[in-house]
PDB file of N, CA and C in Angstrom:
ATOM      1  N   UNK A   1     -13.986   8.816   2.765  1.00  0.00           N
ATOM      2  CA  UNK A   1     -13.211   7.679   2.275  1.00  0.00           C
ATOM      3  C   UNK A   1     -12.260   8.166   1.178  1.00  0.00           C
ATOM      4  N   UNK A   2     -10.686   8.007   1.342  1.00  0.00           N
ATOM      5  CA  UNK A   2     -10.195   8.084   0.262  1.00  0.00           C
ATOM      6  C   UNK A   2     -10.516   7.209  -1.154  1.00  0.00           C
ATOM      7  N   UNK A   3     -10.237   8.255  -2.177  1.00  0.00           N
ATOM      8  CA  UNK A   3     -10.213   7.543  -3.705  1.00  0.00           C
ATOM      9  C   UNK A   3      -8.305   6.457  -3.438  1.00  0.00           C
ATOM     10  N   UNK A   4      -8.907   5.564  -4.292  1.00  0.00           N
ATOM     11  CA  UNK A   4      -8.019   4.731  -4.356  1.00  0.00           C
ATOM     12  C   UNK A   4      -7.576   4.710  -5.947  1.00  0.00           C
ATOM     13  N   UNK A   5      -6.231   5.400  -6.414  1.00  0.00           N
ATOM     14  CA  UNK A   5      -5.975   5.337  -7.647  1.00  0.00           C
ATOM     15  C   UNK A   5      -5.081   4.062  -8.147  1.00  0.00           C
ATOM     16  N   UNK A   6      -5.308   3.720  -9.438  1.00  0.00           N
ATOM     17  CA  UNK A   6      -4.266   2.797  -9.923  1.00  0.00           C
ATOM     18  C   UNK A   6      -2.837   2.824  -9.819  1.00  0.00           C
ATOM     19  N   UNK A   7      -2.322   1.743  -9.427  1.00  0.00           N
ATOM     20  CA  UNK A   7      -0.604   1.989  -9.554  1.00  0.00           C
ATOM     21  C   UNK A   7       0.075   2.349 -10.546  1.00  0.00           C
ATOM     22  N   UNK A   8       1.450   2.967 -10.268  1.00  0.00           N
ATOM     23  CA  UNK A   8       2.413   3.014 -11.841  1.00  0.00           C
ATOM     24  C   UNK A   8       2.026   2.254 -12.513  1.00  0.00           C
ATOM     25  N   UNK A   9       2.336   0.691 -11.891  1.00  0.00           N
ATOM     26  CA  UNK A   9       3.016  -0.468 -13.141  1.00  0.00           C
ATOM     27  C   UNK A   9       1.586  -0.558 -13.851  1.00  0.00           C
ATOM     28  N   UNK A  10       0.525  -0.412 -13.296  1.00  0.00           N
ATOM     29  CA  UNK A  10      -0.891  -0.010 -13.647  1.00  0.00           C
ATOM     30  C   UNK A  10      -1.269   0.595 -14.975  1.00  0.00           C
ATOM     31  N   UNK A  11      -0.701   2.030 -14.804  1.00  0.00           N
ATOM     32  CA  UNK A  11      -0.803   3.018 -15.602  1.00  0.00           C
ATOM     33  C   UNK A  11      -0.104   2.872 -16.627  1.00  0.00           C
ATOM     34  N   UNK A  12       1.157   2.463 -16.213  1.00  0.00           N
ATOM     35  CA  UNK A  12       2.477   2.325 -17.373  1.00  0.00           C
ATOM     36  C   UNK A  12       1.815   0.855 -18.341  1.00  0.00           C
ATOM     37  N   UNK A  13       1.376   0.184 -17.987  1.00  0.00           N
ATOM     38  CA  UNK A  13       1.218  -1.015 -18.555  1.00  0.00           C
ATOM     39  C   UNK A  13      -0.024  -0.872 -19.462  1.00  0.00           C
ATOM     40  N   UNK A  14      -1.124   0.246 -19.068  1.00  0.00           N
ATOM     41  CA  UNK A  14      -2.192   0.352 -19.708  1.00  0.00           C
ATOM     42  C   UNK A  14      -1.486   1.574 -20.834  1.00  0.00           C
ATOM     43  N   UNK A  15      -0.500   2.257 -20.374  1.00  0.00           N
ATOM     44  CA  UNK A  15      -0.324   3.656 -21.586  1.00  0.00           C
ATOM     45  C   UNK A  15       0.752   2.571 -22.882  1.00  0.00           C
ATOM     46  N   UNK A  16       1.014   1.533 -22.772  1.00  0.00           N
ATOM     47  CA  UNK A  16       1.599   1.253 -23.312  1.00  0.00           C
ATOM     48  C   UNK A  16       0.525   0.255 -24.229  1.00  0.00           C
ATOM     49  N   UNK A  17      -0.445  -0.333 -23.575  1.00  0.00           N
ATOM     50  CA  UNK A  17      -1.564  -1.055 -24.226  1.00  0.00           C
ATOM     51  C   UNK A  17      -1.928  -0.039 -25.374  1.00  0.00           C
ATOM     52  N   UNK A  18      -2.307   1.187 -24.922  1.00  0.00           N
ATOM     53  CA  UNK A  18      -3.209   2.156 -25.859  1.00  0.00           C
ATOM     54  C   UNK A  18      -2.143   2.504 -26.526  1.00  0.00           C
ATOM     55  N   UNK A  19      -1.018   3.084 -27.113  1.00  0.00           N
ATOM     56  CA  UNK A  19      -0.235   3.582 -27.946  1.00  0.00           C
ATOM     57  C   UNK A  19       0.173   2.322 -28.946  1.00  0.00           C
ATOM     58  N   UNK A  20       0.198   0.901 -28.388  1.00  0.00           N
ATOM     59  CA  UNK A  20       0.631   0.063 -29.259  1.00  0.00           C
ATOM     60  C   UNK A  20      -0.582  -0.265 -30.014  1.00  0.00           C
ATOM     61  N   UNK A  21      -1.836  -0.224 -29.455  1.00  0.00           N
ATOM     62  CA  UNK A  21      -3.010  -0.525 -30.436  1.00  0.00           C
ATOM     63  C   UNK A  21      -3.315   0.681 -31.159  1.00  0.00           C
ATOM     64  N   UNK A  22      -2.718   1.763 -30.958  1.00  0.00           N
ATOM     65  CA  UNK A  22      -3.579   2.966 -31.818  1.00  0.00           C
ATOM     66  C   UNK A  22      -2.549   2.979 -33.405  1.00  0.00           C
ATOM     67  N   UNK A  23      -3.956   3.703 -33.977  1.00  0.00           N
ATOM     68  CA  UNK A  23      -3.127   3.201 -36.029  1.00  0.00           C
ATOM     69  C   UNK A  23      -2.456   4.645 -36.053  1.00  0.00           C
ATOM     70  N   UNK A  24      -2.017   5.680 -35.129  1.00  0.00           N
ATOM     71  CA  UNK A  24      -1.441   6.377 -35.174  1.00  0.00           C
ATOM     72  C   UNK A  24      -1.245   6.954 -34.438  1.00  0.00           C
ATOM     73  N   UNK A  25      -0.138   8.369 -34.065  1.00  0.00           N
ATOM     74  CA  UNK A  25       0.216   8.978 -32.691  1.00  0.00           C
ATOM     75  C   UNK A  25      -1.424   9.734 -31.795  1.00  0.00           C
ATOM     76  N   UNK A  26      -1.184   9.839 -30.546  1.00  0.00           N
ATOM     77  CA  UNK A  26      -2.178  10.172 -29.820  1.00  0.00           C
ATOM     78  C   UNK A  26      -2.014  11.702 -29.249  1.00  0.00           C
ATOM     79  N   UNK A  27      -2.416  12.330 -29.098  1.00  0.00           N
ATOM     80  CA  UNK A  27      -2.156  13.515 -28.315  1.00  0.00           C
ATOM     81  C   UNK A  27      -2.795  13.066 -26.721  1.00  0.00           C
ATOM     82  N   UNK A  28      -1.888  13.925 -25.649  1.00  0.00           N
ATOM     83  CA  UNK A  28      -1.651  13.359 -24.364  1.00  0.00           C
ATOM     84  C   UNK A  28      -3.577  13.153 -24.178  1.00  0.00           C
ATOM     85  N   UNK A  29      -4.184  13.922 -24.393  1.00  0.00           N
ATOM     86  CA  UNK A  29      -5.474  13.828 -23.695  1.00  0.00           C
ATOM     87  C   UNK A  29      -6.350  12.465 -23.919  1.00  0.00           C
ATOM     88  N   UNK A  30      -6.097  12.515 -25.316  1.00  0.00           N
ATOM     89  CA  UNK A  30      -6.218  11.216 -26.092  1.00  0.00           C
ATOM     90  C   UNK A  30      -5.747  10.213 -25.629  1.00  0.00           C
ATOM     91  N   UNK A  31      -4.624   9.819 -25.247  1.00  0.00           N
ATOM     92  CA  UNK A  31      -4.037   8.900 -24.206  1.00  0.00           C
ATOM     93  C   UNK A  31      -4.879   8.499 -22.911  1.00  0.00           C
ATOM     94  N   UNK A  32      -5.000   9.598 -22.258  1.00  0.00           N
ATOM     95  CA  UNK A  32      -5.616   9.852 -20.794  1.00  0.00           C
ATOM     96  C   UNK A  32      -7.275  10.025 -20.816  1.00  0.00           C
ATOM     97  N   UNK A  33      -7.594   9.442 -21.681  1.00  0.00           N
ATOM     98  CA  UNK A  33      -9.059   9.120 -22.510  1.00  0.00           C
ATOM     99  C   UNK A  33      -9.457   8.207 -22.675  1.00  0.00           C
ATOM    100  N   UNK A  34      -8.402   6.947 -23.354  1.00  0.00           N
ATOM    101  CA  UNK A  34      -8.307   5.463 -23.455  1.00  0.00           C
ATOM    102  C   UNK A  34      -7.624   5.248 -22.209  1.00  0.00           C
ATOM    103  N   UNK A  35      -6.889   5.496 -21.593  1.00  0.00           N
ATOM    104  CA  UNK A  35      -6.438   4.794 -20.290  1.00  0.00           C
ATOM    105  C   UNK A  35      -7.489   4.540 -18.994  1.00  0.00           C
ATOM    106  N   UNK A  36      -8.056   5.979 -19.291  1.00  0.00           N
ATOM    107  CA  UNK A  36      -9.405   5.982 -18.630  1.00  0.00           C
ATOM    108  C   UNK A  36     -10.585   4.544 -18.815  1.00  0.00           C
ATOM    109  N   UNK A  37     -10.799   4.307 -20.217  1.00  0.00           N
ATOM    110  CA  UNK A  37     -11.828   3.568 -20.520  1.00  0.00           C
ATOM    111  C   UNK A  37     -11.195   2.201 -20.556  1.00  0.00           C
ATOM    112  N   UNK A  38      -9.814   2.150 -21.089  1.00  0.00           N
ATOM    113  CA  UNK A  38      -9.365   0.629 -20.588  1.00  0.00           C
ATOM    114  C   UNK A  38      -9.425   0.684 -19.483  1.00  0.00           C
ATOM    115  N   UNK A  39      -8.854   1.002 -18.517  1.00  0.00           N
ATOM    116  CA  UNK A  39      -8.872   0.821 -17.228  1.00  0.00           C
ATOM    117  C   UNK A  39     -10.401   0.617 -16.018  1.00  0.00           C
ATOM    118  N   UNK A  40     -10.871   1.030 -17.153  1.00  0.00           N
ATOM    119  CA  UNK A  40     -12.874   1.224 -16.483  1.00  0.00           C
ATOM    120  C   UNK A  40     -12.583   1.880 -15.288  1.00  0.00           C
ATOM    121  N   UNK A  41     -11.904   3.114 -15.253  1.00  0.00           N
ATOM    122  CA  UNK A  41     -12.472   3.799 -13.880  1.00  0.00           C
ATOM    123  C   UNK A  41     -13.461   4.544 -13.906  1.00  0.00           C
ATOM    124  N   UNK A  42     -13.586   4.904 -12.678  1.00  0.00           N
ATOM    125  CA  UNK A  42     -15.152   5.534 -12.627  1.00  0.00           C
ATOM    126  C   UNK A  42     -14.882   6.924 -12.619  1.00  0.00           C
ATOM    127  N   UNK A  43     -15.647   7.592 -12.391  1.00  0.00           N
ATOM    128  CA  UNK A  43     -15.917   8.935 -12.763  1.00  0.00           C
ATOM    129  C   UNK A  43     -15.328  10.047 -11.369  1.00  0.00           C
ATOM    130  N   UNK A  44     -15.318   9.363 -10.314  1.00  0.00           N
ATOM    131  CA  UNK A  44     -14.845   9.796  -9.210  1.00  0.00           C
ATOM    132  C   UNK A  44     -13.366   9.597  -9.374  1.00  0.00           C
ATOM    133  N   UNK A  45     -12.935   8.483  -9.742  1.00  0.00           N
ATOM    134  CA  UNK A  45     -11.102   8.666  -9.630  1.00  0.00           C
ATOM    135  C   UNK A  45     -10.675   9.248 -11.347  1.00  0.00           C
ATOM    136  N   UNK A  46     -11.290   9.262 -12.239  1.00  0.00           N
ATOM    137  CA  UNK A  46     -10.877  10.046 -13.220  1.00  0.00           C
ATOM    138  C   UNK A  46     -10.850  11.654 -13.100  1.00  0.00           C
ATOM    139  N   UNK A  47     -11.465  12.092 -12.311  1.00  0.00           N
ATOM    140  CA  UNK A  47     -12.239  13.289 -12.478  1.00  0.00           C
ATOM    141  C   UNK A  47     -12.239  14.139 -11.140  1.00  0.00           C
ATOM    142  N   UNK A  48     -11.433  13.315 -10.209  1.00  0.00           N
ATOM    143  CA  UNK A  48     -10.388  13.795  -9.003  1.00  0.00           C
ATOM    144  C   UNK A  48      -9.500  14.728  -9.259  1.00  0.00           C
ATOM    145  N   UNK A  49      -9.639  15.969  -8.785  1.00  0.00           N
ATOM    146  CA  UNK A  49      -8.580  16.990  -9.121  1.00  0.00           C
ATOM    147  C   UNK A  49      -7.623  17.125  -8.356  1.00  0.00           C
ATOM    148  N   UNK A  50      -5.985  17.386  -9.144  1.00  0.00           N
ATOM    149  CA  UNK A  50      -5.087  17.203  -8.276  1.00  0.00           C
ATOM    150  C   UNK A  50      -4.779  18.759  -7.639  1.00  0.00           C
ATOM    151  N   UNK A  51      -4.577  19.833  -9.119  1.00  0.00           N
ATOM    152  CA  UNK A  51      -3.969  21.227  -8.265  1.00  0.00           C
ATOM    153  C   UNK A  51      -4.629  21.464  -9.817  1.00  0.00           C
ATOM    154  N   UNK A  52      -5.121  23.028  -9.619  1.00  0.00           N
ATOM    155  CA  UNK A  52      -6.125  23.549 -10.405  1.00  0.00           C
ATOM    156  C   UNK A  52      -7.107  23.131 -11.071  1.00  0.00           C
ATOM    157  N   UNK A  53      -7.110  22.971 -12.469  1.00  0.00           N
ATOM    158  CA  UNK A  53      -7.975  22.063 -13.209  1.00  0.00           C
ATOM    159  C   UNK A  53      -7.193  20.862 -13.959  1.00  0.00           C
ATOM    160  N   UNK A  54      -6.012  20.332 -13.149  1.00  0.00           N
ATOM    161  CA  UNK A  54      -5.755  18.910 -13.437  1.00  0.00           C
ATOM    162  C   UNK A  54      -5.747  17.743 -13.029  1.00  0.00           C
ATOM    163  N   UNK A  55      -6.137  16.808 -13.188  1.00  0.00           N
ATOM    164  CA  UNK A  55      -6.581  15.804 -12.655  1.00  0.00           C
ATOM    165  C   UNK A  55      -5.178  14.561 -11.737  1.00  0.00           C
ATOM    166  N   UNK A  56      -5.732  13.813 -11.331  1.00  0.00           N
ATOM    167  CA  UNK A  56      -4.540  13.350 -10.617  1.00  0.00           C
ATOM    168  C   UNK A  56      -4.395  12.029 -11.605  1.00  0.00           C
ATOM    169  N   UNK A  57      -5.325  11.890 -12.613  1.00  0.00           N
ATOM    170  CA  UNK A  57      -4.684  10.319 -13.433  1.00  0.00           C
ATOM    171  C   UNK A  57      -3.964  11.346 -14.557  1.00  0.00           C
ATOM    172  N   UNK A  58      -4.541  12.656 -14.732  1.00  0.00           N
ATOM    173  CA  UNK A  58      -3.991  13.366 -15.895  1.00  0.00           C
ATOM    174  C   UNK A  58      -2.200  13.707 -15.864  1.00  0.00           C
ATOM    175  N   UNK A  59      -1.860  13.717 -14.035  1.00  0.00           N
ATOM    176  CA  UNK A  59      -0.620  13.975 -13.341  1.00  0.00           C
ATOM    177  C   UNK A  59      -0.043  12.830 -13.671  1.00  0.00           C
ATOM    178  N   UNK A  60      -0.828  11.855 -13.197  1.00  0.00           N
ATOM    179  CA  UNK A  60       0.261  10.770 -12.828  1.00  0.00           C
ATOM    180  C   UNK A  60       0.576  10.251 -14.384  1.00  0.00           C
ATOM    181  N   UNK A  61      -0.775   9.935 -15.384  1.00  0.00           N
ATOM    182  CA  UNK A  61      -0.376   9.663 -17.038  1.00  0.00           C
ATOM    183  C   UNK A  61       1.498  10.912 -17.086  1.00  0.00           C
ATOM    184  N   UNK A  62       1.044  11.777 -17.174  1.00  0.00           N
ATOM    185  CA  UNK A  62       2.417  12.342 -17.690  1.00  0.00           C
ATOM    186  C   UNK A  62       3.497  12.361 -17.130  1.00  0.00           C
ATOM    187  N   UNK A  63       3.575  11.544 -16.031  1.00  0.00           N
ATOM    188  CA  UNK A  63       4.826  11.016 -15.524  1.00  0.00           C
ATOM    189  C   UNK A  63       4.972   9.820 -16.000  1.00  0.00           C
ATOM    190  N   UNK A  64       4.300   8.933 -16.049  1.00  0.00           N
ATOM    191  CA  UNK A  64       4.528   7.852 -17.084  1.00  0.00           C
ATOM    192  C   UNK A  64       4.956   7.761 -18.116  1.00  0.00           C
ATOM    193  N   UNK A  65       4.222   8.937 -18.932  1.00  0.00           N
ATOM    194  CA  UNK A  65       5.186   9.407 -20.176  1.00  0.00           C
ATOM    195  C   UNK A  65       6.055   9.545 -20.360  1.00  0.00           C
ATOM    196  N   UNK A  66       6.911  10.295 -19.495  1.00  0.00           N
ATOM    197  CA  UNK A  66       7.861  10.743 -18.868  1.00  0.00           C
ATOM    198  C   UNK A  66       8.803   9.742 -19.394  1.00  0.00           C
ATOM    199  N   UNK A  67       8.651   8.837 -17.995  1.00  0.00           N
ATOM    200  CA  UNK A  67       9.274   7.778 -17.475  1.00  0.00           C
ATOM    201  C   UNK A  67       9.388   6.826 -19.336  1.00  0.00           C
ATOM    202  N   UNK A  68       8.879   6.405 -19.566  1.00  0.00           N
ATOM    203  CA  UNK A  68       8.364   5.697 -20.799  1.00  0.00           C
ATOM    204  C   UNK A  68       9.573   6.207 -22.287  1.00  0.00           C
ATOM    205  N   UNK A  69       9.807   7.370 -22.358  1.00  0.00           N
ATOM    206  CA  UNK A  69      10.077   8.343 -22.619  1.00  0.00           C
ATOM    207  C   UNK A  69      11.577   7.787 -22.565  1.00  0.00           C
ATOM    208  N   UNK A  70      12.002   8.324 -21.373  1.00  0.00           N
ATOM    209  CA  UNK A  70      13.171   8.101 -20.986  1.00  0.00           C
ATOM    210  C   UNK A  70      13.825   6.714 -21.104  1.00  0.00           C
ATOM    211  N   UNK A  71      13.324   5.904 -20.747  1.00  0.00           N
ATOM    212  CA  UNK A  71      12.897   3.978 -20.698  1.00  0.00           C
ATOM    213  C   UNK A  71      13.523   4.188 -22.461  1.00  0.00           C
ATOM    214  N   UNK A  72      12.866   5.052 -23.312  1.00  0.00           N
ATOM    215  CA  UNK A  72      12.973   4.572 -24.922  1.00  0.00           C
ATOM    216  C   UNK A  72      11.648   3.727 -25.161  1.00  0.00           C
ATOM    217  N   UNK A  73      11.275   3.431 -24.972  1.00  0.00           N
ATOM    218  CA  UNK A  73       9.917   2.959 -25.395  1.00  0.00           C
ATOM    219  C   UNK A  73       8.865   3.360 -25.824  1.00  0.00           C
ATOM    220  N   UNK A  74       8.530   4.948 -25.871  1.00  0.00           N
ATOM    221  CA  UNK A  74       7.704   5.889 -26.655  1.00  0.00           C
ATOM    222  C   UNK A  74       8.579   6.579 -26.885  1.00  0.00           C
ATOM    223  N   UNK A  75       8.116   7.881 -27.834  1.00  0.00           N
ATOM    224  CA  UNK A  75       8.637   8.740 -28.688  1.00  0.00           C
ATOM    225  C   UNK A  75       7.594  10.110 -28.958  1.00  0.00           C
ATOM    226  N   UNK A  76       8.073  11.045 -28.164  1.00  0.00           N
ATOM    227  CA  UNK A  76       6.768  12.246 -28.276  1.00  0.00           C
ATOM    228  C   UNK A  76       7.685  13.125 -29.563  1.00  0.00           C
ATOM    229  N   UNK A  77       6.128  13.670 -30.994  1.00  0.00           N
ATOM    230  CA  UNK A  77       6.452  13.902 -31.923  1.00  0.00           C
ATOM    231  C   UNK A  77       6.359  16.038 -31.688  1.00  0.00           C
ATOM    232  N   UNK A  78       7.085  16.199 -32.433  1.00  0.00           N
ATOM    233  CA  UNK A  78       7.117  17.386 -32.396  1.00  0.00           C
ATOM    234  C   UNK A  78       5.946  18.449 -32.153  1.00  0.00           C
ATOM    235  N   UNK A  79       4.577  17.796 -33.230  1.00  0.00           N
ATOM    236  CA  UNK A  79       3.465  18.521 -32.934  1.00  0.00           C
ATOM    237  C   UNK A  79       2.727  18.020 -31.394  1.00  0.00           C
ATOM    238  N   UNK A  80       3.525  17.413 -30.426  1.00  0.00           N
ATOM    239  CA  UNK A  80       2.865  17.100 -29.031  1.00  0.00           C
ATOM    240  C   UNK A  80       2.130  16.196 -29.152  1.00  0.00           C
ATOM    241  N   UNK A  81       2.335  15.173 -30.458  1.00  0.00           N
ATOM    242  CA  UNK A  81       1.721  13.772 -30.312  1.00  0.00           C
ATOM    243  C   UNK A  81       2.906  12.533 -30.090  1.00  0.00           C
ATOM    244  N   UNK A  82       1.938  11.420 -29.106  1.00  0.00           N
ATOM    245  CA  UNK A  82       2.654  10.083 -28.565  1.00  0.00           C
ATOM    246  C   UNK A  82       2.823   8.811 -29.590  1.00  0.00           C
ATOM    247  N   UNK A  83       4.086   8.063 -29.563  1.00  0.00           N
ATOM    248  CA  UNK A  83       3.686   6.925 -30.403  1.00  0.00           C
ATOM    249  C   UNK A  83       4.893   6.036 -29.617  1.00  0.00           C
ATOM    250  N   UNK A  84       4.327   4.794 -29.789  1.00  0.00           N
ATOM    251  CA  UNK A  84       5.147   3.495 -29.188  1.00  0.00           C
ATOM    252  C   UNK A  84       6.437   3.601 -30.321  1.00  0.00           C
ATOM    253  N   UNK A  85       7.403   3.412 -29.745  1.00  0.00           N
ATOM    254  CA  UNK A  85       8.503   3.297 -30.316  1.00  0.00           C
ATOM    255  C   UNK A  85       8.510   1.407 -30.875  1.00  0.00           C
ATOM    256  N   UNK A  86       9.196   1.179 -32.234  1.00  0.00           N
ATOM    257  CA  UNK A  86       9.032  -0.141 -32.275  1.00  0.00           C
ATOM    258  C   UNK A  86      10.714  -0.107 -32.729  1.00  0.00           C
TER     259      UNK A  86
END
């Protein structure tokens, strides 16, 4: 049986939940840590590997970023930490 992962608007909507509630910037893993636990997935679609030792929510989070990024709506800080742009 395939794993069934969350959608973009999914992902994008939860990475934006966790950066606006956090009292300060996140580093990506940190992100993809709380997206995990808001999202309550289970241990099988978190922990699904996409190509070596990265995961496929760990892939798809940093295209969101990405995207998010670009959008203007976050802001990645020099030392490789995330924060909601206000």
């Amino acid at each position: 049986m395939a794993i069934i992962f969350p959608d973009s608007a999914t992902l994008n909507k939860a990475l934006i939940a966790v950066l606006t509630a956090a009292p300060s910037p996140l580093k990506a893993h940190e992100i993809d840590k709380a997206v995990i636990q808001l999202l309550n997935l289970t241990e099988e679609v978190a922990g699904a590997i996409r190509d070596g030792n990265r995961t496929e929510i760990q892939y798809r989070l940093a295209w969101c970023r990405t995207k998010a990024k670009k959008a203007n709506l976050i802001e990645r800080l020099p030392q490789g930490s995330w924060l909601i742009k206000k």
